[in-house]
N, C-alpha and C. Protein backbone atom coordinates (compact mmCIF):
# COMPACT_ATOMS: atom_id res chain seq x y z
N UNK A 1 -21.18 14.98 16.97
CA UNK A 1 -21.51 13.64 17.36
C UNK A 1 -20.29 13.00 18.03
N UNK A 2 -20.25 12.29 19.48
CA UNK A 2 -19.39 11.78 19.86
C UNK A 2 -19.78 10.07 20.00
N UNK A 3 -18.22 10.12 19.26
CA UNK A 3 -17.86 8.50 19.13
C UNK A 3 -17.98 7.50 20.67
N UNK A 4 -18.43 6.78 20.72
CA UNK A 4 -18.30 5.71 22.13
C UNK A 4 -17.38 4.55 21.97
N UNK A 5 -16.31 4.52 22.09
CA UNK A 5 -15.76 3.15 21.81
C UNK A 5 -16.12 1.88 23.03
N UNK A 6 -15.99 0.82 22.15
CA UNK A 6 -16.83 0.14 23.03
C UNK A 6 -15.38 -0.62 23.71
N UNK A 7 -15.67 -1.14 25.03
CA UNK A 7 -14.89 -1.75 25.22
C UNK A 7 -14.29 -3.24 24.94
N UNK A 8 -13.21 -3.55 24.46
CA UNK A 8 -12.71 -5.02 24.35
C UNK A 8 -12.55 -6.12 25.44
N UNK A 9 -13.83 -6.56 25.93
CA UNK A 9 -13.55 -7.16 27.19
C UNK A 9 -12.44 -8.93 26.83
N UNK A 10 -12.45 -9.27 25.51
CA UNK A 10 -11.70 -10.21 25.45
C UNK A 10 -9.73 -10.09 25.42
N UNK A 11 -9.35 -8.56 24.78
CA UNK A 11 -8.43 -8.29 25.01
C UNK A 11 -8.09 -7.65 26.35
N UNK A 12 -8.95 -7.08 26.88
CA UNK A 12 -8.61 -7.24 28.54
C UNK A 12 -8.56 -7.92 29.36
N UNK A 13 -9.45 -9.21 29.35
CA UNK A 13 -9.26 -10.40 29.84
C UNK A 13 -7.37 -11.08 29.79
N UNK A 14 -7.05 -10.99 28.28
CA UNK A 14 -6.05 -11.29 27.91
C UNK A 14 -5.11 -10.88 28.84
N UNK A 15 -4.75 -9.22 28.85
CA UNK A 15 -4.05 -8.39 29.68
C UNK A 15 -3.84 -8.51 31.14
N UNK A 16 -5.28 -9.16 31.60
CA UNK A 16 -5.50 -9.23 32.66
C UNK A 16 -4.83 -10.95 33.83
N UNK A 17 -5.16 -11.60 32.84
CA UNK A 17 -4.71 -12.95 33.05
C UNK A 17 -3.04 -12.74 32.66
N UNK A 18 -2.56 -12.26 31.88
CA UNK A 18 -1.25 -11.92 31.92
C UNK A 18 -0.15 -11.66 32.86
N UNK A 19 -1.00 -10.06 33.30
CA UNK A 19 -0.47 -9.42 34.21
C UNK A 19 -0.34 -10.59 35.50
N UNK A 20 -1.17 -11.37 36.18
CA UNK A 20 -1.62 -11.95 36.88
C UNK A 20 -0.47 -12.96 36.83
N UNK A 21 -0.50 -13.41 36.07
CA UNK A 21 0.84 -14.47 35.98
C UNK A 21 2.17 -14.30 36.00
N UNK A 22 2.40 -12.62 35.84
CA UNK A 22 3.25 -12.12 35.87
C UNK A 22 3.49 -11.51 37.54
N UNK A 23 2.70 -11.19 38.31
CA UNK A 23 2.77 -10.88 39.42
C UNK A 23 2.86 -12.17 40.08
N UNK A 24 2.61 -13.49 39.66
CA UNK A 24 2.41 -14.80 40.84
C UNK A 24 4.05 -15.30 40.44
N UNK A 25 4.41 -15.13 39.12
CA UNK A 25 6.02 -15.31 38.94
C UNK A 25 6.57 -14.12 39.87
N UNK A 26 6.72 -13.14 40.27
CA UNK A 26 7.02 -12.10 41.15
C UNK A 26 6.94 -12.51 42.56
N UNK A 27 6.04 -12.67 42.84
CA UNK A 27 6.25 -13.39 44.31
C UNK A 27 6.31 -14.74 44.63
N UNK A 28 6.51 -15.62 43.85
CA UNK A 28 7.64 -16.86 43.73
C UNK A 28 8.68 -16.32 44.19
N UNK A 29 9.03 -15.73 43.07
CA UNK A 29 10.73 -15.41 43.19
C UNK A 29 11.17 -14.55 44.49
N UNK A 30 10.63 -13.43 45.14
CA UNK A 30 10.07 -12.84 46.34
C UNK A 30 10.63 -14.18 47.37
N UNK A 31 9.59 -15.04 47.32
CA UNK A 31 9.74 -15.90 48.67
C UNK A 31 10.92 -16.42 48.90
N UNK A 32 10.82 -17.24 47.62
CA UNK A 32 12.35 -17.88 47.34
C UNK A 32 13.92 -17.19 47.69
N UNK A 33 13.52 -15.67 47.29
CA UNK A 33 15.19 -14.80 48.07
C UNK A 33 14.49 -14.92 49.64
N UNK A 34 13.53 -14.86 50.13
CA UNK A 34 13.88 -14.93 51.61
C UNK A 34 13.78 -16.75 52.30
N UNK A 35 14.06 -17.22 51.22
CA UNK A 35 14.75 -18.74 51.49
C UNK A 35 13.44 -19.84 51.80
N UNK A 36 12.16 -19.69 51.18
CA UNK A 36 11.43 -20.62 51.37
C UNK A 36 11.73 -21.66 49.78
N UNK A 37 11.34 -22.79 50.42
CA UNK A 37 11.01 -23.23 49.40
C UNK A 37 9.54 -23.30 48.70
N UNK A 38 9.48 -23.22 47.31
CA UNK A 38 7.82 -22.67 46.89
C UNK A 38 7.96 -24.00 45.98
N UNK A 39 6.17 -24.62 46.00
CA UNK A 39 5.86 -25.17 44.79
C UNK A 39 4.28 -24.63 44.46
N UNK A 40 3.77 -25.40 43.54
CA UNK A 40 2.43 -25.34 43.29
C UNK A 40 1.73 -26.04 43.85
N UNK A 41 0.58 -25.95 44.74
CA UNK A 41 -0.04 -26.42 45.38
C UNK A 41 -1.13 -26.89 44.11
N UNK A 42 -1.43 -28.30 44.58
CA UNK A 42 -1.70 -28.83 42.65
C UNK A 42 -3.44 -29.67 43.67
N UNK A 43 -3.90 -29.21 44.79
CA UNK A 43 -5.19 -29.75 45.51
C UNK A 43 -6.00 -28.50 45.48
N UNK A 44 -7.11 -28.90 45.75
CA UNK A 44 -8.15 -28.15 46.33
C UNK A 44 -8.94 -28.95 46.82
N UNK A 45 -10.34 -27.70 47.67
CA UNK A 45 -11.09 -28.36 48.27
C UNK A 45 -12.65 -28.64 47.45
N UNK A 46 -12.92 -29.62 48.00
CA UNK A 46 -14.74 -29.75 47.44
C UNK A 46 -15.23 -29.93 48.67
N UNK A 47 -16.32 -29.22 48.78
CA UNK A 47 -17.22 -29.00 49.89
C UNK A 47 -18.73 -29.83 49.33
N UNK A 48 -18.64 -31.11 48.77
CA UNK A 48 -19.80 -32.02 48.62
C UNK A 48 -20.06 -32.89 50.10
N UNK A 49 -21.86 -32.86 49.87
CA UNK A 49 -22.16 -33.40 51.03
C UNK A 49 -22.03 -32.51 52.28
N UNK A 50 -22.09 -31.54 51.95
CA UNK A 50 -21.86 -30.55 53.50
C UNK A 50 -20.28 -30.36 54.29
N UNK A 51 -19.67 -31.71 54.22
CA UNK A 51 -18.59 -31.23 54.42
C UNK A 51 -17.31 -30.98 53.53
N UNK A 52 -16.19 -30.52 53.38
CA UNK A 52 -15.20 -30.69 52.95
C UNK A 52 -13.96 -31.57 52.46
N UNK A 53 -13.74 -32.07 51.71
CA UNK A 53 -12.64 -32.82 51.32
C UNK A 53 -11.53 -32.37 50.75
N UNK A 54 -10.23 -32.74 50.74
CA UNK A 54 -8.73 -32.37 50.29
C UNK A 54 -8.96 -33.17 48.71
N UNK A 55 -8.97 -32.83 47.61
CA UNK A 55 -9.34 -33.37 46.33
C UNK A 55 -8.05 -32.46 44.98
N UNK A 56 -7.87 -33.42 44.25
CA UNK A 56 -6.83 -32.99 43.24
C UNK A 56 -7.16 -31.97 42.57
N UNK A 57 -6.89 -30.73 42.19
CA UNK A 57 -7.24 -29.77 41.03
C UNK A 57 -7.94 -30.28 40.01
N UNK A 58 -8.89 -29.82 39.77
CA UNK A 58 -9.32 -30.11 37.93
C UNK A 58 -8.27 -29.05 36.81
N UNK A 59 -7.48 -29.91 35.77
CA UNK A 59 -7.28 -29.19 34.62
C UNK A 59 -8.35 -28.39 33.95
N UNK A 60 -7.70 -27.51 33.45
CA UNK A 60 -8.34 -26.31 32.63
C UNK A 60 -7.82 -26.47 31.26
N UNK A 61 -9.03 -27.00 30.29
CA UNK A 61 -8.38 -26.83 28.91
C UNK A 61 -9.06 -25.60 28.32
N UNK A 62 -7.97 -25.03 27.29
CA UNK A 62 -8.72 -23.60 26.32
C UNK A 62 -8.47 -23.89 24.99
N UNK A 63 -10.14 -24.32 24.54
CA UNK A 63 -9.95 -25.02 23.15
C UNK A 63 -9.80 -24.20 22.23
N UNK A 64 -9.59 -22.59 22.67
CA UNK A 64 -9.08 -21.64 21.36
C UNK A 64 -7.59 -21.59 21.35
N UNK A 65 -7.37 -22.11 22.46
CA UNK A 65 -5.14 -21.92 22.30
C UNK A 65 -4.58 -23.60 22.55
N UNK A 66 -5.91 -24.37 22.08
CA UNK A 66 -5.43 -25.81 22.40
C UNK A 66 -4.55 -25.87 23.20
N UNK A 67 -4.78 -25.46 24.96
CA UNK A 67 -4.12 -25.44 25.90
C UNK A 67 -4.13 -25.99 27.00
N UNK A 68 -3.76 -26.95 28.01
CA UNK A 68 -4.01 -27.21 28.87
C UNK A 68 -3.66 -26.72 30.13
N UNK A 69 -4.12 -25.96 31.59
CA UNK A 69 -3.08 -25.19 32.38
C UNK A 69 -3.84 -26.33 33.43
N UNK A 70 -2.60 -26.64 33.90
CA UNK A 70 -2.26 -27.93 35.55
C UNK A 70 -2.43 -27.54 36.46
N UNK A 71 -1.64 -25.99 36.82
CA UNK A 71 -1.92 -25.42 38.28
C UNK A 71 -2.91 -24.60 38.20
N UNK A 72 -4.09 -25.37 38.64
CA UNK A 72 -5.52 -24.42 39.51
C UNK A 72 -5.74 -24.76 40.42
N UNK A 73 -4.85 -25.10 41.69
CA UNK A 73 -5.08 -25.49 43.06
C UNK A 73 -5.17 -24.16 43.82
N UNK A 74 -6.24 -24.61 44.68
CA UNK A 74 -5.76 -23.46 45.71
C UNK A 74 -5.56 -23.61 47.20
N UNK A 75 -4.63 -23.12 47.97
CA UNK A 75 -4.07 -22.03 47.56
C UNK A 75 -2.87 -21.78 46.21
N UNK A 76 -2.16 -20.87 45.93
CA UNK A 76 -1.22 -20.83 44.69
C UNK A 76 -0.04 -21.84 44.98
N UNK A 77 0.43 -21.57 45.92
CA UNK A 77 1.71 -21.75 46.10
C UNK A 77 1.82 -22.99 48.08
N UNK A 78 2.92 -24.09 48.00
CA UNK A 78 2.88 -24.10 49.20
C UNK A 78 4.40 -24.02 49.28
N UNK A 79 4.55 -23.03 50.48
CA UNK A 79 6.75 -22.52 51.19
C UNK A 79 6.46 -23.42 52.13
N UNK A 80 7.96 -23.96 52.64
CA UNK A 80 8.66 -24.19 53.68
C UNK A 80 10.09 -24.16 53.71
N UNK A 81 10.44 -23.71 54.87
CA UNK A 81 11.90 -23.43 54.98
C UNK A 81 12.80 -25.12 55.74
N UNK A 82 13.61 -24.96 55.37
CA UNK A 82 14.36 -26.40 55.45
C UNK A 82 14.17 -26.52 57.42
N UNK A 83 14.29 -27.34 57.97
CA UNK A 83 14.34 -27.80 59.26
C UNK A 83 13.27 -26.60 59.83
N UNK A 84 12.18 -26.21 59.35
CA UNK A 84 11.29 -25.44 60.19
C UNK A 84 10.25 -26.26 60.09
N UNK A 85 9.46 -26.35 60.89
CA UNK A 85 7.88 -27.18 60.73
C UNK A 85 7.16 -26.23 60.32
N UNK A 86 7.06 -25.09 60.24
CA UNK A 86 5.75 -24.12 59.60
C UNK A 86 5.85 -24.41 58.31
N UNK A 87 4.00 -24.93 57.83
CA UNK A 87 4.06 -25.03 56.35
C UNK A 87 2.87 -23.78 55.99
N UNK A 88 3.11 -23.16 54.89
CA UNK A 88 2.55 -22.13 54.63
C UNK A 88 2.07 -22.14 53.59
N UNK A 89 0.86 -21.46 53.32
CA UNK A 89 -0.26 -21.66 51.97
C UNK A 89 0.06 -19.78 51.40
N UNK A 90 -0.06 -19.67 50.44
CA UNK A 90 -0.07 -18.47 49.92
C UNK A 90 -0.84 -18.19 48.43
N UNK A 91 -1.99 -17.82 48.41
CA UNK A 91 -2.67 -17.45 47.49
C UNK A 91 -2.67 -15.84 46.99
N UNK A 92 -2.21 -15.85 45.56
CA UNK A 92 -1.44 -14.41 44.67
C UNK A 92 -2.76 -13.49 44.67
N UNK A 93 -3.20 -12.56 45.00
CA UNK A 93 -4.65 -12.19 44.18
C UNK A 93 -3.70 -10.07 44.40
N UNK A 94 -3.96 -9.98 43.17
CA UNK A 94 -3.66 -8.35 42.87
C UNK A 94 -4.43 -7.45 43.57
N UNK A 95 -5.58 -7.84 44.10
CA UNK A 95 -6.51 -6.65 44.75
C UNK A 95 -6.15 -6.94 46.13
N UNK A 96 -6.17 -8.21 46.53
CA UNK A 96 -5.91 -8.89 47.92
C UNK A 96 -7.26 -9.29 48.74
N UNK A 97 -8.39 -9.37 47.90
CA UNK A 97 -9.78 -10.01 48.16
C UNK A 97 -9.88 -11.21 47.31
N UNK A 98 -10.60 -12.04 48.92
CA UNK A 98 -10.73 -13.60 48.59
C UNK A 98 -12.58 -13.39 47.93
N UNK A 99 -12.99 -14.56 47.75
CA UNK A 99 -14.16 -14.55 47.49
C UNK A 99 -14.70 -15.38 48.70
N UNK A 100 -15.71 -15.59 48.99
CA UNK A 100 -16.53 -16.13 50.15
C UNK A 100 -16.24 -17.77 50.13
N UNK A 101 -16.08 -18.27 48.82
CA UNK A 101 -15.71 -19.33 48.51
C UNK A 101 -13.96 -19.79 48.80
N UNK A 102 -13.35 -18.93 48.21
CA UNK A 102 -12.41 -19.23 48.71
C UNK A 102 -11.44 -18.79 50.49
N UNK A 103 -12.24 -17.96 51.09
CA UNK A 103 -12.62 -17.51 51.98
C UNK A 103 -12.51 -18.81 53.15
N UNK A 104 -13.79 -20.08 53.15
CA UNK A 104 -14.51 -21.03 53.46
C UNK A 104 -13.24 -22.09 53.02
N UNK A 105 -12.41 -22.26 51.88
CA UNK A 105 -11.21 -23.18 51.59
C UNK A 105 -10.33 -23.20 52.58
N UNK A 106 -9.66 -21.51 53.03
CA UNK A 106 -8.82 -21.32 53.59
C UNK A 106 -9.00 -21.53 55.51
N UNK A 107 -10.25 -21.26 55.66
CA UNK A 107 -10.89 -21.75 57.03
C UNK A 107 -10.87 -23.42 57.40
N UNK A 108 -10.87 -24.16 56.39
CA UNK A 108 -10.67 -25.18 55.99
C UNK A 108 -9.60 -25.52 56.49
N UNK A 109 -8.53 -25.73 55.69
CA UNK A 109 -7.03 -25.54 55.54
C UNK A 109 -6.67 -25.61 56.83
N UNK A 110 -6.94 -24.55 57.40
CA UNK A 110 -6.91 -24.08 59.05
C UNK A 110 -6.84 -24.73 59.74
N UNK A 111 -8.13 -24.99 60.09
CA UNK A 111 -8.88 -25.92 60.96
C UNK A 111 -8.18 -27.20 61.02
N UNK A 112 -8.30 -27.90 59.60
CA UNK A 112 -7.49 -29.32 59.25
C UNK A 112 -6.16 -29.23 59.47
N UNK A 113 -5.41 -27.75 60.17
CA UNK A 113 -3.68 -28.14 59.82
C UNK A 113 -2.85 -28.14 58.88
N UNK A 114 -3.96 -28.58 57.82
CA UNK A 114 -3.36 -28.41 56.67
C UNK A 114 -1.71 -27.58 56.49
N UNK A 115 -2.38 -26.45 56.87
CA UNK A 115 -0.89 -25.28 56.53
C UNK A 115 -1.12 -24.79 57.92
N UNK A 116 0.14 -24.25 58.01
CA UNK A 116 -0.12 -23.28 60.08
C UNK A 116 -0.19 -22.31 59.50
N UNK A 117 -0.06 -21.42 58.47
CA UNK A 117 -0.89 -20.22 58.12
C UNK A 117 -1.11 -20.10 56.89
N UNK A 118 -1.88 -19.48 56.26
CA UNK A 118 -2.13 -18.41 54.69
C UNK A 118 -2.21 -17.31 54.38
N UNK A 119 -1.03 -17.01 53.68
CA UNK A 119 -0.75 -15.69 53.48
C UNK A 119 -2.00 -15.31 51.99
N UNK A 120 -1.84 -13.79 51.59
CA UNK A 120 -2.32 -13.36 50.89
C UNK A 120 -1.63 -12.45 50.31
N UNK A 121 -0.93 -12.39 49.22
CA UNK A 121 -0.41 -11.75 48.66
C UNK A 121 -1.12 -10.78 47.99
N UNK A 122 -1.01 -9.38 47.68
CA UNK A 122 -1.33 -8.34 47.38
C UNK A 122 -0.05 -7.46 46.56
N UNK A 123 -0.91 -6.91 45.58
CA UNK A 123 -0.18 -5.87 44.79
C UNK A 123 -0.31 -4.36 45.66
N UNK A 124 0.80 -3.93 45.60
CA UNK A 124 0.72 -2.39 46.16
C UNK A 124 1.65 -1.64 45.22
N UNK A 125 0.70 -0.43 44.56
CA UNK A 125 2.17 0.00 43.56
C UNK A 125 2.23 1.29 44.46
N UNK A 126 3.89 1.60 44.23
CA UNK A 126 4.51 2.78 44.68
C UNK A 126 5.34 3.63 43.02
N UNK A 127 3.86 4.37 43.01
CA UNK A 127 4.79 5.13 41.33
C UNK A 127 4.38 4.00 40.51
N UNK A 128 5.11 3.56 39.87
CA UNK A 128 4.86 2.73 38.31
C UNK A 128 5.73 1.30 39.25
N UNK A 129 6.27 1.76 40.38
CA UNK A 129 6.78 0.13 40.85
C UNK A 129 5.62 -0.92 41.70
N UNK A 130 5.41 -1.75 41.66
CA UNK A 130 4.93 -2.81 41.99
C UNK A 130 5.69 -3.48 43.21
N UNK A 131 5.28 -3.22 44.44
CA UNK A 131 5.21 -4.08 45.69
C UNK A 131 5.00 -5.25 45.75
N UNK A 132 5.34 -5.56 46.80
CA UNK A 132 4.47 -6.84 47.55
C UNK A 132 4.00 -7.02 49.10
N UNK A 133 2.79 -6.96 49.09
CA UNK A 133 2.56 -7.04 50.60
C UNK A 133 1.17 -8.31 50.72
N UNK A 134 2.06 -9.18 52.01
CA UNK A 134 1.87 -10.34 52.62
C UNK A 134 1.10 -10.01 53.78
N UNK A 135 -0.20 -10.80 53.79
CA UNK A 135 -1.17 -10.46 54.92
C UNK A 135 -1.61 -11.90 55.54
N UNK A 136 -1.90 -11.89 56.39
CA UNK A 136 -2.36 -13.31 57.31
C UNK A 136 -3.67 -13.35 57.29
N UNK A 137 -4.17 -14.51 56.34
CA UNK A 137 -5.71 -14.35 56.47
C UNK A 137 -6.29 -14.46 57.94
N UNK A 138 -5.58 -15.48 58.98
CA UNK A 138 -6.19 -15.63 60.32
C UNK A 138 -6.35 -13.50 60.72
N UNK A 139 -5.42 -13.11 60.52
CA UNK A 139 -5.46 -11.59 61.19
C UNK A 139 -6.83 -10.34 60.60
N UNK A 140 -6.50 -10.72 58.97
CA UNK A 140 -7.85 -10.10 58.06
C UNK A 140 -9.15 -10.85 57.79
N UNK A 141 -9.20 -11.88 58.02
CA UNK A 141 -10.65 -12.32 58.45
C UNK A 141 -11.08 -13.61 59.00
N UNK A 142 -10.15 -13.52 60.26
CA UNK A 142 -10.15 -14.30 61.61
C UNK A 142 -9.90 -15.76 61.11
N UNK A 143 -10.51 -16.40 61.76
CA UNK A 143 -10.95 -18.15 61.84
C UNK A 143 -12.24 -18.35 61.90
């Protein structure tokens, strides 16, 4: 008779949201040695009424770790380098796929000026090391 273990989708969740935070501290620090300045981009968009608006993040509370987390804006992060006018949006994602939704934010963004570009950060491992590779959403899925 063979055993099936079932899987722990709440301790992978755990692992998973971890790791994740651990890779968006990684490419902070990343930008920052090549001299941007990074914060948390603390807006997002709502697309009520058909069109779009620039609107504050909603907090996230987790009433099992009586927790509150502030930064859920998207994109993650906004760089700029001192006396440059390029302002830049950069959203962390480990696979390096947006969702259709956030996809439609970043077209947004665009359009409005908001940022003159958005990067996409991606995990690439080489061996057991962990990369970083920066992609231009205008280049991977246009305007």
């Amino acid at each position: 008779m063979i055993m099936i273990q079932k899987k722990n989708f709440s301790k992978q969740g755990k692992q998973n949201r971890a790791a994740g935070a651990r890779f968006e501290l990684k490419v902070r620090k990343d930008l920052e040695s090549q001299g941007y300045v990074v914060s948390k981009w603390m807006n997002n968009v709502s697309f009520s009424d058909g069109k779009g608006e620039i609107v504050p993040a909603k907090r996230k509370y987790n009433p099992f770790l009586r927790a509150l987390s502030v930064g859920t804006g998207f994109p993650d992060f906004i760089c700029f380098k001192i006396n440059k006018r390029n302002i830049l949006g950069v959203e962390v994602k480990r696979r390096g796929y947006l969702s259709k939704d956030e996809k439609a934010k970043c077209r947004f963004y665009l359009r409005k000026k908001v940022f003159s570009r958005i990067w996409i950060a991606k995990a690439v491992k080489d061996g057991r090391k962990i990369n970083i590779e920066y992609m231009d959403f205008k280049k991977k899925y246009g305007l």
